[in-house]
PDB file of N, CA and C in Angstrom:
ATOM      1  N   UNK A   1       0.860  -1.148   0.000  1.00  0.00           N
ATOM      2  CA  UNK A   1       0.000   0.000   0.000  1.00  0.00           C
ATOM      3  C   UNK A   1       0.912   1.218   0.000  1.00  0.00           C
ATOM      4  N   UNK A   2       0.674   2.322  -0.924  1.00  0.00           N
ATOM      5  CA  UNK A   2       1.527   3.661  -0.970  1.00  0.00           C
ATOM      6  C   UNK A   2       0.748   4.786  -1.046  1.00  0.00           C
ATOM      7  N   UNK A   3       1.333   5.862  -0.372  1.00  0.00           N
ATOM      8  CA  UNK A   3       0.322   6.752  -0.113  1.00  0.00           C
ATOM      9  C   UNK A   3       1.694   8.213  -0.626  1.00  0.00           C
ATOM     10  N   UNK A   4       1.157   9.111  -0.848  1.00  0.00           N
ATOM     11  CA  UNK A   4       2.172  10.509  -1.616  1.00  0.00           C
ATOM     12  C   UNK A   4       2.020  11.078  -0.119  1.00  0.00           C
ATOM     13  N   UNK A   5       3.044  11.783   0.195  1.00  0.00           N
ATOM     14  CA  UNK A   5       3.272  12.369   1.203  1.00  0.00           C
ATOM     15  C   UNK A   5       4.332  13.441   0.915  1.00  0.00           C
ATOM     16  N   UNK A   6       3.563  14.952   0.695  1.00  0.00           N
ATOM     17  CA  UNK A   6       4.507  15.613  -0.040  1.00  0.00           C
ATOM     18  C   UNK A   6       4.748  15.254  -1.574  1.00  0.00           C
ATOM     19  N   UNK A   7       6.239  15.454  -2.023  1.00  0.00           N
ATOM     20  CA  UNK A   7       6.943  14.991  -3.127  1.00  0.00           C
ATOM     21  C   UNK A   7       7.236  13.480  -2.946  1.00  0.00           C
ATOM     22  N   UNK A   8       7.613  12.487  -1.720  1.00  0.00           N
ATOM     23  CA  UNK A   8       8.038  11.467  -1.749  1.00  0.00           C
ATOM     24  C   UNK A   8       7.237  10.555  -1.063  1.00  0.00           C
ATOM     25  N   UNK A   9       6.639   9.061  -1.906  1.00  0.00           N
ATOM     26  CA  UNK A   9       6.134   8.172  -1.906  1.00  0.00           C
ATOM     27  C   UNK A   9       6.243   7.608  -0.325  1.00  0.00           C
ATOM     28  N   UNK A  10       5.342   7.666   0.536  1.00  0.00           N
ATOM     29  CA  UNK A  10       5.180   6.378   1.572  1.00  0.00           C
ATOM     30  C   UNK A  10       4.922   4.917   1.402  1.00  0.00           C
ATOM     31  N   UNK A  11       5.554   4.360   2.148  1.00  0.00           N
ATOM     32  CA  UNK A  11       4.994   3.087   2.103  1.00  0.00           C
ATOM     33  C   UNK A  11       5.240   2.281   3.114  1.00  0.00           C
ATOM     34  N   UNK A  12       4.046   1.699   3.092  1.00  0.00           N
ATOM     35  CA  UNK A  12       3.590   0.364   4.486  1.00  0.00           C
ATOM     36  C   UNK A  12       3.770  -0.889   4.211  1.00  0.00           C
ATOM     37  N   UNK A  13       4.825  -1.282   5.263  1.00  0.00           N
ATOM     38  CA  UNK A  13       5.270  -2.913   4.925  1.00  0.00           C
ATOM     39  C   UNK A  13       3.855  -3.874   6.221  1.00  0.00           C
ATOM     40  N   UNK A  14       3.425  -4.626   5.867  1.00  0.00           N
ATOM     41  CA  UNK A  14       2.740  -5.525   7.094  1.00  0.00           C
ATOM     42  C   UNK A  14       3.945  -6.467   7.208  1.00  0.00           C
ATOM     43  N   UNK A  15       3.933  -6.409   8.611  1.00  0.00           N
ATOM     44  CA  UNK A  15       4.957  -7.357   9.498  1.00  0.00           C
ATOM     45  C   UNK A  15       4.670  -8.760  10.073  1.00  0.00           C
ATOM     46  N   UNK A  16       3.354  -8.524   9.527  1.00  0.00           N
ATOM     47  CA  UNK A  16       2.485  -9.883  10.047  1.00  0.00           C
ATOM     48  C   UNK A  16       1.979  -9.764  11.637  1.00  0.00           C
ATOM     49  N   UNK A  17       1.529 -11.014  12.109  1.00  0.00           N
ATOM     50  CA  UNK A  17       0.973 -10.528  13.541  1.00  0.00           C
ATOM     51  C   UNK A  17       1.565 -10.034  14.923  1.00  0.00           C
ATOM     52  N   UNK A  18       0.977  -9.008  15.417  1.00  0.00           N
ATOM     53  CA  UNK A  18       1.542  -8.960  16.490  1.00  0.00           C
ATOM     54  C   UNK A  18       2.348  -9.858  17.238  1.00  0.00           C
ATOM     55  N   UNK A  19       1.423 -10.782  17.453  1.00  0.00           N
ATOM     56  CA  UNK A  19       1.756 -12.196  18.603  1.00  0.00           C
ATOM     57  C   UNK A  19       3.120 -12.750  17.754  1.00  0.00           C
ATOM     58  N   UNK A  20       3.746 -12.473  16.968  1.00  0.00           N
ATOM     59  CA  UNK A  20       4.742 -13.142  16.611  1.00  0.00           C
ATOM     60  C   UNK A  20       5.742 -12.196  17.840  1.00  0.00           C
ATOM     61  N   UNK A  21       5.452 -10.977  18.582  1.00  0.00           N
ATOM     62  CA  UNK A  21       6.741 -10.299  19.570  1.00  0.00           C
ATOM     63  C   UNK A  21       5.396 -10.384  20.936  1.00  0.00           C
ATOM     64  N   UNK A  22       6.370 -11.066  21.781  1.00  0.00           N
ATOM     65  CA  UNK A  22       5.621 -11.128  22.962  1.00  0.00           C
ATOM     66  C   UNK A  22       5.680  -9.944  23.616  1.00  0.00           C
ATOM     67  N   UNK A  23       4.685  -9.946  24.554  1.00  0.00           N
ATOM     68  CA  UNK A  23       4.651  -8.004  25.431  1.00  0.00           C
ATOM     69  C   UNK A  23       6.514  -8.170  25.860  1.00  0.00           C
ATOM     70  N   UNK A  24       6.571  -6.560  25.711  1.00  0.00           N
ATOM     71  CA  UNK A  24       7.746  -6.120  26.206  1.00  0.00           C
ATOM     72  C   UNK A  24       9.275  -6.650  25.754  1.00  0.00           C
ATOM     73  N   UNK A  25       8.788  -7.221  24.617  1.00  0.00           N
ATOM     74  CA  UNK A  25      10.172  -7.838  23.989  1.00  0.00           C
ATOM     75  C   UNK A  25      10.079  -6.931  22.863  1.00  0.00           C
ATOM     76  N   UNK A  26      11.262  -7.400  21.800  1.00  0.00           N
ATOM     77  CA  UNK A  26      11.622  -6.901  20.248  1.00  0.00           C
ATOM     78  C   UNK A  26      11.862  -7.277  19.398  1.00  0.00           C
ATOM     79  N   UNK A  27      11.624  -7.850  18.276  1.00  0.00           N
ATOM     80  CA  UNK A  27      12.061  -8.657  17.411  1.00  0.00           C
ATOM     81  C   UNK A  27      12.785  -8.235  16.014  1.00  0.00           C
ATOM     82  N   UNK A  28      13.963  -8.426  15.688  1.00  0.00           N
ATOM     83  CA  UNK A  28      14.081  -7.824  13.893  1.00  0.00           C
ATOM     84  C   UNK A  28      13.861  -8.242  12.969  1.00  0.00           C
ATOM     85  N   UNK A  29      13.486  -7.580  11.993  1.00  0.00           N
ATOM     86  CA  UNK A  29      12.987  -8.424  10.733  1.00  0.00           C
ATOM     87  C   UNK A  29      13.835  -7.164   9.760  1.00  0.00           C
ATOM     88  N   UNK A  30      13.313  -8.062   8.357  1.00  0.00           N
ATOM     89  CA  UNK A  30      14.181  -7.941   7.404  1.00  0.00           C
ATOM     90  C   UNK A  30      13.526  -7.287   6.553  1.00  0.00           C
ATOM     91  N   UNK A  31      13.231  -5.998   5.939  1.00  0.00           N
ATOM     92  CA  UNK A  31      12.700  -5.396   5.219  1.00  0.00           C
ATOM     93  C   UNK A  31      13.272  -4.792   3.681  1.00  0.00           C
ATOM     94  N   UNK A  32      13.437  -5.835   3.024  1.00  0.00           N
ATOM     95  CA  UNK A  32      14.029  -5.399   1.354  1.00  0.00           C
ATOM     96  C   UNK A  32      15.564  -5.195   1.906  1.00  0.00           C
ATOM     97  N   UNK A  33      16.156  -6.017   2.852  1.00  0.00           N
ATOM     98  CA  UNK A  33      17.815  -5.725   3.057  1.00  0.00           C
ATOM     99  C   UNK A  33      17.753  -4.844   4.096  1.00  0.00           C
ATOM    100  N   UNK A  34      16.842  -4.126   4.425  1.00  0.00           N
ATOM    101  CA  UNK A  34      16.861  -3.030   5.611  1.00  0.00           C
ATOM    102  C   UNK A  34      16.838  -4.056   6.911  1.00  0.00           C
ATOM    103  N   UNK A  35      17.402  -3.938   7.690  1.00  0.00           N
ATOM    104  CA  UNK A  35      16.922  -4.463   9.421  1.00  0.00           C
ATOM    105  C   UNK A  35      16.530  -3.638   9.965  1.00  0.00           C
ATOM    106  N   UNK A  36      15.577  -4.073  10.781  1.00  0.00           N
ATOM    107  CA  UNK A  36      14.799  -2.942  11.115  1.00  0.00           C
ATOM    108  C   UNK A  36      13.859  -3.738  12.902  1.00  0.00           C
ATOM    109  N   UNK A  37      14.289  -3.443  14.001  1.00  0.00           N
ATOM    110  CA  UNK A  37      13.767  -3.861  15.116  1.00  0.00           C
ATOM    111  C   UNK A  37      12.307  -3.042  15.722  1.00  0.00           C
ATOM    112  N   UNK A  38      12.008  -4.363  15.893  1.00  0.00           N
ATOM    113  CA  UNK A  38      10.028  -3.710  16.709  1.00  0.00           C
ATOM    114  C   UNK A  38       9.722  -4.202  17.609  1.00  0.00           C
ATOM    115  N   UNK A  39       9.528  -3.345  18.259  1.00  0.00           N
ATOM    116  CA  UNK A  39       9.463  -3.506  19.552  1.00  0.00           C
ATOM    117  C   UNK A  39       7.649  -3.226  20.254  1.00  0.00           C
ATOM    118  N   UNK A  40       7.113  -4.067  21.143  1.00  0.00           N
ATOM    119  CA  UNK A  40       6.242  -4.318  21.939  1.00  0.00           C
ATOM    120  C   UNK A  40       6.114  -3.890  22.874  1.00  0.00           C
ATOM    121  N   UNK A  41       6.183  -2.894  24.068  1.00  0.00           N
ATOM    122  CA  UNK A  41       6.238  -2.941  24.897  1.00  0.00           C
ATOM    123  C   UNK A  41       4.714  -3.265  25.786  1.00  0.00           C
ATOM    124  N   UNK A  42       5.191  -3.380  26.804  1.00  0.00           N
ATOM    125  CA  UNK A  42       3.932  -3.270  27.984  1.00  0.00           C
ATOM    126  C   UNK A  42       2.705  -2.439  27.773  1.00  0.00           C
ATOM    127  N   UNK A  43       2.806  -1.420  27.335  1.00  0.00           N
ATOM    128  CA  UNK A  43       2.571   0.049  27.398  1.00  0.00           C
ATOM    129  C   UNK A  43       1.115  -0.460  26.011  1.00  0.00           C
ATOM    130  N   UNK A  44       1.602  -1.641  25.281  1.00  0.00           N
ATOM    131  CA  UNK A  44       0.197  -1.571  24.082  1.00  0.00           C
ATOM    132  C   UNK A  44       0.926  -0.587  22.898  1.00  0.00           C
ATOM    133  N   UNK A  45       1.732   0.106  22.807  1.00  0.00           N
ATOM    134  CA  UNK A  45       2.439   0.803  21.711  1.00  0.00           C
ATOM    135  C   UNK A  45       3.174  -0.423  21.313  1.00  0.00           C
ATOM    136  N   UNK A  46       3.196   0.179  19.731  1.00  0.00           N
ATOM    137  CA  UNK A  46       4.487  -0.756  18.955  1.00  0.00           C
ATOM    138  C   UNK A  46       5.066   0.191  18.086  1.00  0.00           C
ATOM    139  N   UNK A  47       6.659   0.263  18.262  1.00  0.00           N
ATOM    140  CA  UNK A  47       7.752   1.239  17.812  1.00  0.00           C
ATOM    141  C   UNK A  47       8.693   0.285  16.792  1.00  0.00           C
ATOM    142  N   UNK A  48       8.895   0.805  15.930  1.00  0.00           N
ATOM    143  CA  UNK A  48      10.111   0.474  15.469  1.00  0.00           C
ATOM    144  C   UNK A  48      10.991   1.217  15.523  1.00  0.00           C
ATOM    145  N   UNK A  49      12.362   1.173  14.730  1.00  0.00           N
ATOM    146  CA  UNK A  49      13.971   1.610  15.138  1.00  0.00           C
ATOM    147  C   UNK A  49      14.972   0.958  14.077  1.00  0.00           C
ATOM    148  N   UNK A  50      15.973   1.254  14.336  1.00  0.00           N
ATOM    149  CA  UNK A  50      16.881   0.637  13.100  1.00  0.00           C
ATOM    150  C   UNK A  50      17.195  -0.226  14.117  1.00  0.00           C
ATOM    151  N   UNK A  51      17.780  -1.357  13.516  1.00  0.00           N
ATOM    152  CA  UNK A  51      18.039  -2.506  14.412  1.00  0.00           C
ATOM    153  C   UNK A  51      19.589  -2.701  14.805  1.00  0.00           C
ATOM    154  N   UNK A  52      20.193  -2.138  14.805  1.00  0.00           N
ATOM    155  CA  UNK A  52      22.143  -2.373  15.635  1.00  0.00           C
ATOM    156  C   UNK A  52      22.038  -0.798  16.242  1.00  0.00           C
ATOM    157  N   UNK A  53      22.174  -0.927  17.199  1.00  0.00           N
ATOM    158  CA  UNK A  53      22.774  -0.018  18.176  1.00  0.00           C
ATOM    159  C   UNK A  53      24.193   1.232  17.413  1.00  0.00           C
ATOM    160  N   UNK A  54      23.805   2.421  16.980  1.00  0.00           N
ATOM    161  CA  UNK A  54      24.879   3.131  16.826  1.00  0.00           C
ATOM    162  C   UNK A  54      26.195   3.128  17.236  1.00  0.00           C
ATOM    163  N   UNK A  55      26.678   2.684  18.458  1.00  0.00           N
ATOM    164  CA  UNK A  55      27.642   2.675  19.562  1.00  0.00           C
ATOM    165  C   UNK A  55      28.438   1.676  18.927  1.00  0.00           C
ATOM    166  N   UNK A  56      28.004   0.513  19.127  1.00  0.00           N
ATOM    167  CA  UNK A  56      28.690  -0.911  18.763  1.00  0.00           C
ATOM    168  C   UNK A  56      28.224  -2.070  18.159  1.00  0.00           C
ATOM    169  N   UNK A  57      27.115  -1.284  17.669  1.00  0.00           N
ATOM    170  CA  UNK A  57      26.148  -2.532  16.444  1.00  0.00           C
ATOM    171  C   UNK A  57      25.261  -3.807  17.399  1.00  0.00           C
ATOM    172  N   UNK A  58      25.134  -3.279  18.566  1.00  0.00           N
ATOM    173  CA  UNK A  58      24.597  -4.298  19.479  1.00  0.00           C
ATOM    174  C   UNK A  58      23.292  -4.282  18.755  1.00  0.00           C
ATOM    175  N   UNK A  59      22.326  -5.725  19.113  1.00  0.00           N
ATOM    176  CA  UNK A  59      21.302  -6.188  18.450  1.00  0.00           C
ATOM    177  C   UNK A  59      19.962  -5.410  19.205  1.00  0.00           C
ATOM    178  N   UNK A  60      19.685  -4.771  19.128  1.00  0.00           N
ATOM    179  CA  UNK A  60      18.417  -3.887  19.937  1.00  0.00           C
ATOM    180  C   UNK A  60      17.320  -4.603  20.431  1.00  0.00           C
ATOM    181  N   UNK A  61      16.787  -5.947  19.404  1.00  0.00           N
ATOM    182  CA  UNK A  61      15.715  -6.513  19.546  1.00  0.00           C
ATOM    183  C   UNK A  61      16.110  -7.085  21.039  1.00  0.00           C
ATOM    184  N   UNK A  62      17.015  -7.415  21.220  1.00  0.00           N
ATOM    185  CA  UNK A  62      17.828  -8.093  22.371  1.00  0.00           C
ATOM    186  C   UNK A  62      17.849  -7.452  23.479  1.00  0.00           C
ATOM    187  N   UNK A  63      17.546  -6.351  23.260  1.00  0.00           N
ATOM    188  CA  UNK A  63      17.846  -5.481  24.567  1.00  0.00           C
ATOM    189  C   UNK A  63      16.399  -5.441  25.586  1.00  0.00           C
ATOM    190  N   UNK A  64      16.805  -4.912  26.800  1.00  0.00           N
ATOM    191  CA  UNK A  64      15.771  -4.441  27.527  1.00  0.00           C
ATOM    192  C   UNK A  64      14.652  -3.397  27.468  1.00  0.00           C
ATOM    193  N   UNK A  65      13.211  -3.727  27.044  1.00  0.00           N
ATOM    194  CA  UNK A  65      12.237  -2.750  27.129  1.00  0.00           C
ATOM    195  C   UNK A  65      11.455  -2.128  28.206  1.00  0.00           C
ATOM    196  N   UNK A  66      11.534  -1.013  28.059  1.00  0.00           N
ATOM    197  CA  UNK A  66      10.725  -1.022  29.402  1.00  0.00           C
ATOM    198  C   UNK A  66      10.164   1.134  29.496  1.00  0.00           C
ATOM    199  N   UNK A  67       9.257   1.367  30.059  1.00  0.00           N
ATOM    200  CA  UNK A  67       9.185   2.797  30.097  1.00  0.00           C
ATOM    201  C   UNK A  67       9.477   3.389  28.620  1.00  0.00           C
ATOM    202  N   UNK A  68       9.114   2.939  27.849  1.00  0.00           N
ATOM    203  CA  UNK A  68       9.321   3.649  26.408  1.00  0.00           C
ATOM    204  C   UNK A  68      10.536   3.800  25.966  1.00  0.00           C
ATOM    205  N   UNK A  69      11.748   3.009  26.736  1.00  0.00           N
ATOM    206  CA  UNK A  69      12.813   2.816  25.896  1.00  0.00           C
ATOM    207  C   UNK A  69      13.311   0.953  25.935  1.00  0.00           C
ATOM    208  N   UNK A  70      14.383   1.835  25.104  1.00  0.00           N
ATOM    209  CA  UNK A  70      14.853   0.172  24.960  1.00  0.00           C
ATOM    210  C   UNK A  70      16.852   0.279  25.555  1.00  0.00           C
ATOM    211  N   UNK A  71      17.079  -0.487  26.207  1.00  0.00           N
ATOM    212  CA  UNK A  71      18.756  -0.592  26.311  1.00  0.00           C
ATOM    213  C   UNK A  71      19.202  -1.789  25.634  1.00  0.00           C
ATOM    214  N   UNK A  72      20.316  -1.151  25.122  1.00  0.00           N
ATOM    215  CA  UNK A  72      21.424  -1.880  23.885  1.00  0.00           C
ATOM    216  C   UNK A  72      21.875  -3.311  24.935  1.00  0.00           C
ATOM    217  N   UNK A  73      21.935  -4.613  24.463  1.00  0.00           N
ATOM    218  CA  UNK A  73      22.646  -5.442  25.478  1.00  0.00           C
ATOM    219  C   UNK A  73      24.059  -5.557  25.267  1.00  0.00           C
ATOM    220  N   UNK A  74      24.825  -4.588  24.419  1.00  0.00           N
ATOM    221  CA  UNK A  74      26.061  -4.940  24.413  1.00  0.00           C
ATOM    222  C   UNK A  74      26.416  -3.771  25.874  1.00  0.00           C
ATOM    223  N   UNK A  75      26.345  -2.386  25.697  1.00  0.00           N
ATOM    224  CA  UNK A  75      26.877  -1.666  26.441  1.00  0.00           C
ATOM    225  C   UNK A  75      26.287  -1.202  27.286  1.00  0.00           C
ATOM    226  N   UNK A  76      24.547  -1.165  27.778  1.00  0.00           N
ATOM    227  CA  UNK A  76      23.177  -0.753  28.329  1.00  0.00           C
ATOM    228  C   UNK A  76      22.943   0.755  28.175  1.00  0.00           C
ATOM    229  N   UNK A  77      23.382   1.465  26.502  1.00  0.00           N
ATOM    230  CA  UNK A  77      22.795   2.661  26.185  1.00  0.00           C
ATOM    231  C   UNK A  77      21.536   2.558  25.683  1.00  0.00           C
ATOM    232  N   UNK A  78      21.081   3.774  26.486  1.00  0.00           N
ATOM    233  CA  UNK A  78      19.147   3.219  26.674  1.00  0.00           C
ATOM    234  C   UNK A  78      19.044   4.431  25.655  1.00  0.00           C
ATOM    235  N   UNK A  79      17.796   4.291  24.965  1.00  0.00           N
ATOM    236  CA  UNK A  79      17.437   5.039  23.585  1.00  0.00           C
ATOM    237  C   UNK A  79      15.605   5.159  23.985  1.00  0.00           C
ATOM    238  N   UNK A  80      15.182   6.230  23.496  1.00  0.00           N
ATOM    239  CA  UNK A  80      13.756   6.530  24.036  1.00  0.00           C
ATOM    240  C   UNK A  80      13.142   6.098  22.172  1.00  0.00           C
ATOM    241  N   UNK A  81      12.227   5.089  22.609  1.00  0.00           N
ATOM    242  CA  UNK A  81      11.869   4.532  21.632  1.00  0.00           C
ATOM    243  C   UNK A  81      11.025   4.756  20.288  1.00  0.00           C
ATOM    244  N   UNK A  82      10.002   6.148  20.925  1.00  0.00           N
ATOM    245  CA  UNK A  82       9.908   6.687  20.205  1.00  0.00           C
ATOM    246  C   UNK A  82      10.303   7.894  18.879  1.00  0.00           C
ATOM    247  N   UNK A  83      11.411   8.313  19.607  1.00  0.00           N
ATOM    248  CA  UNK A  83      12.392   9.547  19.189  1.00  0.00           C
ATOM    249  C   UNK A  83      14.121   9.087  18.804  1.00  0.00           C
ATOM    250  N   UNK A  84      13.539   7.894  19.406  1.00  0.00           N
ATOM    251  CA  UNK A  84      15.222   7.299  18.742  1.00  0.00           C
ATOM    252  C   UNK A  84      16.028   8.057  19.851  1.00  0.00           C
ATOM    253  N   UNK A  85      15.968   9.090  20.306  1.00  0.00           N
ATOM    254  CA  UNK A  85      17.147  10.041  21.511  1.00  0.00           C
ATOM    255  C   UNK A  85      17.547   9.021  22.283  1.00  0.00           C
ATOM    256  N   UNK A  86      19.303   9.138  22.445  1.00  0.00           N
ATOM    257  CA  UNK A  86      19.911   8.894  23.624  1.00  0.00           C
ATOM    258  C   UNK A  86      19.107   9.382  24.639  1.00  0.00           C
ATOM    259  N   UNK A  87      19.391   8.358  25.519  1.00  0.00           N
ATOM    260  CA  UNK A  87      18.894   9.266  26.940  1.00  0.00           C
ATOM    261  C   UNK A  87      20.568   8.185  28.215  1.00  0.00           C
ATOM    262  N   UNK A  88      20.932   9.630  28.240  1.00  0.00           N
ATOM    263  CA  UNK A  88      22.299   9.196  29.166  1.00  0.00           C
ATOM    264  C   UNK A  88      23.404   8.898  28.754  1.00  0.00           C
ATOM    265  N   UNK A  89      23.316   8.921  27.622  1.00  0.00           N
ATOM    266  CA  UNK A  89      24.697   8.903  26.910  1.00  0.00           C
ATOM    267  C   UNK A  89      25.183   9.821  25.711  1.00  0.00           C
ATOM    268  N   UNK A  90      26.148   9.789  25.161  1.00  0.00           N
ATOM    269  CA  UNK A  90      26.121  10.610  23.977  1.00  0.00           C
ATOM    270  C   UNK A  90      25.864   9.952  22.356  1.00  0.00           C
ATOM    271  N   UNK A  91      25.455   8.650  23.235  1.00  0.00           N
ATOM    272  CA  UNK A  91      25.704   8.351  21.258  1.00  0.00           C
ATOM    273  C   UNK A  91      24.603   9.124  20.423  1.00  0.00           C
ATOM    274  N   UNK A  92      24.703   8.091  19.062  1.00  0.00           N
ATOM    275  CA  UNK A  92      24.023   9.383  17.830  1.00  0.00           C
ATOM    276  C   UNK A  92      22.534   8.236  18.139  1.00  0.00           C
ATOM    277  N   UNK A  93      21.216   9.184  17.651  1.00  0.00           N
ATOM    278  CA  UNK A  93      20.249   8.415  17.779  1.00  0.00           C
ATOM    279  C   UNK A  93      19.899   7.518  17.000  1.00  0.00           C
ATOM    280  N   UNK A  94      19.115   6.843  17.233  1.00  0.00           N
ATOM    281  CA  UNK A  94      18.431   5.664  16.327  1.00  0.00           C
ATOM    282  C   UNK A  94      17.387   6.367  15.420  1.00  0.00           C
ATOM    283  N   UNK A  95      17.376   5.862  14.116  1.00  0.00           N
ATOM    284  CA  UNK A  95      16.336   5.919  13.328  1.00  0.00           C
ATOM    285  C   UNK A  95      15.505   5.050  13.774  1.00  0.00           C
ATOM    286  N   UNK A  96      14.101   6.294  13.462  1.00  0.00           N
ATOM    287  CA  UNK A  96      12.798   5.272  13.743  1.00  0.00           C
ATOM    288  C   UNK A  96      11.850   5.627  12.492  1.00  0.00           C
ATOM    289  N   UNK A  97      11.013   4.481  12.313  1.00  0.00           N
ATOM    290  CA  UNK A  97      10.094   4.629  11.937  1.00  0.00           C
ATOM    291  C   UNK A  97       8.517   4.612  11.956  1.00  0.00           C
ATOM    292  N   UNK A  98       7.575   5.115  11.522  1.00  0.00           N
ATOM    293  CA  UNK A  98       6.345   5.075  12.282  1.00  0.00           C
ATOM    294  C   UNK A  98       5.455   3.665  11.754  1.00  0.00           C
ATOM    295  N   UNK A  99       5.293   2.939  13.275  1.00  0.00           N
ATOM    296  CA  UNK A  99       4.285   2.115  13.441  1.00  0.00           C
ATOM    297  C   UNK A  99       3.077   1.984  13.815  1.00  0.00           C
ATOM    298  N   UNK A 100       2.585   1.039  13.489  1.00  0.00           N
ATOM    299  CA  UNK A 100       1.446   0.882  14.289  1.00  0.00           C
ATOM    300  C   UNK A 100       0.226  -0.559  13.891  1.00  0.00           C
ATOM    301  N   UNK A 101      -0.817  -0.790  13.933  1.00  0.00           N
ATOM    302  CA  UNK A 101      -1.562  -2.142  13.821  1.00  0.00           C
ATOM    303  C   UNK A 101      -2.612  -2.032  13.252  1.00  0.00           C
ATOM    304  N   UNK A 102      -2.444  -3.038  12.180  1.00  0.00           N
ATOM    305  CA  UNK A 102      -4.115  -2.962  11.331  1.00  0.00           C
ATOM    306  C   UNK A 102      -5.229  -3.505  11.830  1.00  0.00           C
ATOM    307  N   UNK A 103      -6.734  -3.486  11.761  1.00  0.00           N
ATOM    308  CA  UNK A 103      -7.702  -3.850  12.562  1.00  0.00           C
ATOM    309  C   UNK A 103      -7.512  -5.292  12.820  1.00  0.00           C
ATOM    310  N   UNK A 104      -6.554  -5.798  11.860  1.00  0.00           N
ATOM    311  CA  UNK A 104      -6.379  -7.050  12.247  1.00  0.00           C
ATOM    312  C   UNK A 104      -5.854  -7.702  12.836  1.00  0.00           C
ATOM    313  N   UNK A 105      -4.911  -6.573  13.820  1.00  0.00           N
ATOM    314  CA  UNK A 105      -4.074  -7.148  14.498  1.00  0.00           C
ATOM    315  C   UNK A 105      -2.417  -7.216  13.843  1.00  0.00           C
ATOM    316  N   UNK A 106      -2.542  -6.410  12.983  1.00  0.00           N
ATOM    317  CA  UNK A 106      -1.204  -6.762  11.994  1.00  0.00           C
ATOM    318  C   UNK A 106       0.078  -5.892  12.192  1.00  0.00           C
ATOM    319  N   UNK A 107       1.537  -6.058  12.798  1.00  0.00           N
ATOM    320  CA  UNK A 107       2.325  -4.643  12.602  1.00  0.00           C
ATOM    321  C   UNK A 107       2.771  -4.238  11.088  1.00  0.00           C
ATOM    322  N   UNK A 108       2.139  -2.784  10.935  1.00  0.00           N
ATOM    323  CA  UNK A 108       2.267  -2.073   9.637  1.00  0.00           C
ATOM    324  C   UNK A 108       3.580  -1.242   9.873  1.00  0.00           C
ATOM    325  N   UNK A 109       4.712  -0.809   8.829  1.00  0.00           N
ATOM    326  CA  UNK A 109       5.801   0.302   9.472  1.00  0.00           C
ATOM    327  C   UNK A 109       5.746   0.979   8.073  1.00  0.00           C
ATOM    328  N   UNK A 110       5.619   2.225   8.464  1.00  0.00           N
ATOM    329  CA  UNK A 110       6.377   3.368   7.211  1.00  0.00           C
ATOM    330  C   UNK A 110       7.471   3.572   6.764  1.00  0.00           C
ATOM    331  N   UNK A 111       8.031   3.454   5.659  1.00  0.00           N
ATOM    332  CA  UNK A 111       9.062   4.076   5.326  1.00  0.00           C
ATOM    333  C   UNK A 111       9.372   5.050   4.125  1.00  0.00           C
ATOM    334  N   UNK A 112       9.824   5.840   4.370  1.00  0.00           N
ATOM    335  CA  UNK A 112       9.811   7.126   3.369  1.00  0.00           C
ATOM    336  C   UNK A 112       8.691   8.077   3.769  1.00  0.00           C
ATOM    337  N   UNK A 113       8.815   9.094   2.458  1.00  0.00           N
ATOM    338  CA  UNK A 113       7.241   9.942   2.670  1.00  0.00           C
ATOM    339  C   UNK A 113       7.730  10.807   3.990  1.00  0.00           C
ATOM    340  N   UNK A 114       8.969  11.198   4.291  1.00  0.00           N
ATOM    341  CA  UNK A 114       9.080  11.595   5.360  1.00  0.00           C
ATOM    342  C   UNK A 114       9.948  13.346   4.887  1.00  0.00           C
TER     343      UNK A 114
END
C-alpha cells in the first residue's frame, strides 16, 4: 500500500501478527535488506527503530524494554523509543520509523514519505 506524502512516496510494509513479539520484547525483521527492530512494549504501543545499536552494532531486539525505551545489550545505552534520543549517553540516535496495527491485528511500518 503507498500513499504521496509531499513529493516522496510512503509506504507500508505488514509485518504480520503482532503475537509473533511477545509483550515487552523486540524482534528484527528484514525489510528489502533493511533491518529494522520492533518492539512491543507493555505500554500496548508498537515502535520500530533501526536494528544495531549506533555505539557498537549491538542487536536492539535483544535489549531491555521497558518505560518507552529500549537498552542496547552490548553496552546498556538506553534510547527513548519513540524519538530514537539517547537518553544518558552521547551516542548518535536511532532511526525510527512510524508504526502501528491494522484492525487485524497486523504490525504495519512506514518508510519514506518523510
Amino acid at each position: 500500500m503507498s500513499a504521496v506524502v509531499g513529493t516522496h512516496a510512503a509506504r507500508q510494509v505488514n509485518l504480520g501478527s503482532l503475537e509473533r513479539i511477545p509483550i515487552g520484547e523486540g524482534r528484527t525483521f528484514d525489510v528489502d535488506g533493511l533491518q529494522i527492530a520492533v518492539f512491543r512494549p507493555r505500554s500496548g504501543q508498537v515502535f520500530a527503530t533501526q536494528a544495531s545499536c549506533p555505539h557498537a552494532n549491538g542487536p536492539l531486539a535483544d535489549g531491555l524494554v521497558g518505560n518507552g525505551t529500549v537498552v542496547c545489550p552490548f553496552h546498556a545505552y538506553r534510547f527513548d523509543l519513540a524519538t530514537g534520543c539517547p537518553q544518558g549517553n552521547t551516542c548518535a540516535p536511532l532511526t525510527t520509523y512510524p508504526a502501528g496495527l491494522t484492525a487485524g491485528g497486523d504490525v504495519v511500518v512506514t518508510f519514506g514519505g518523510r
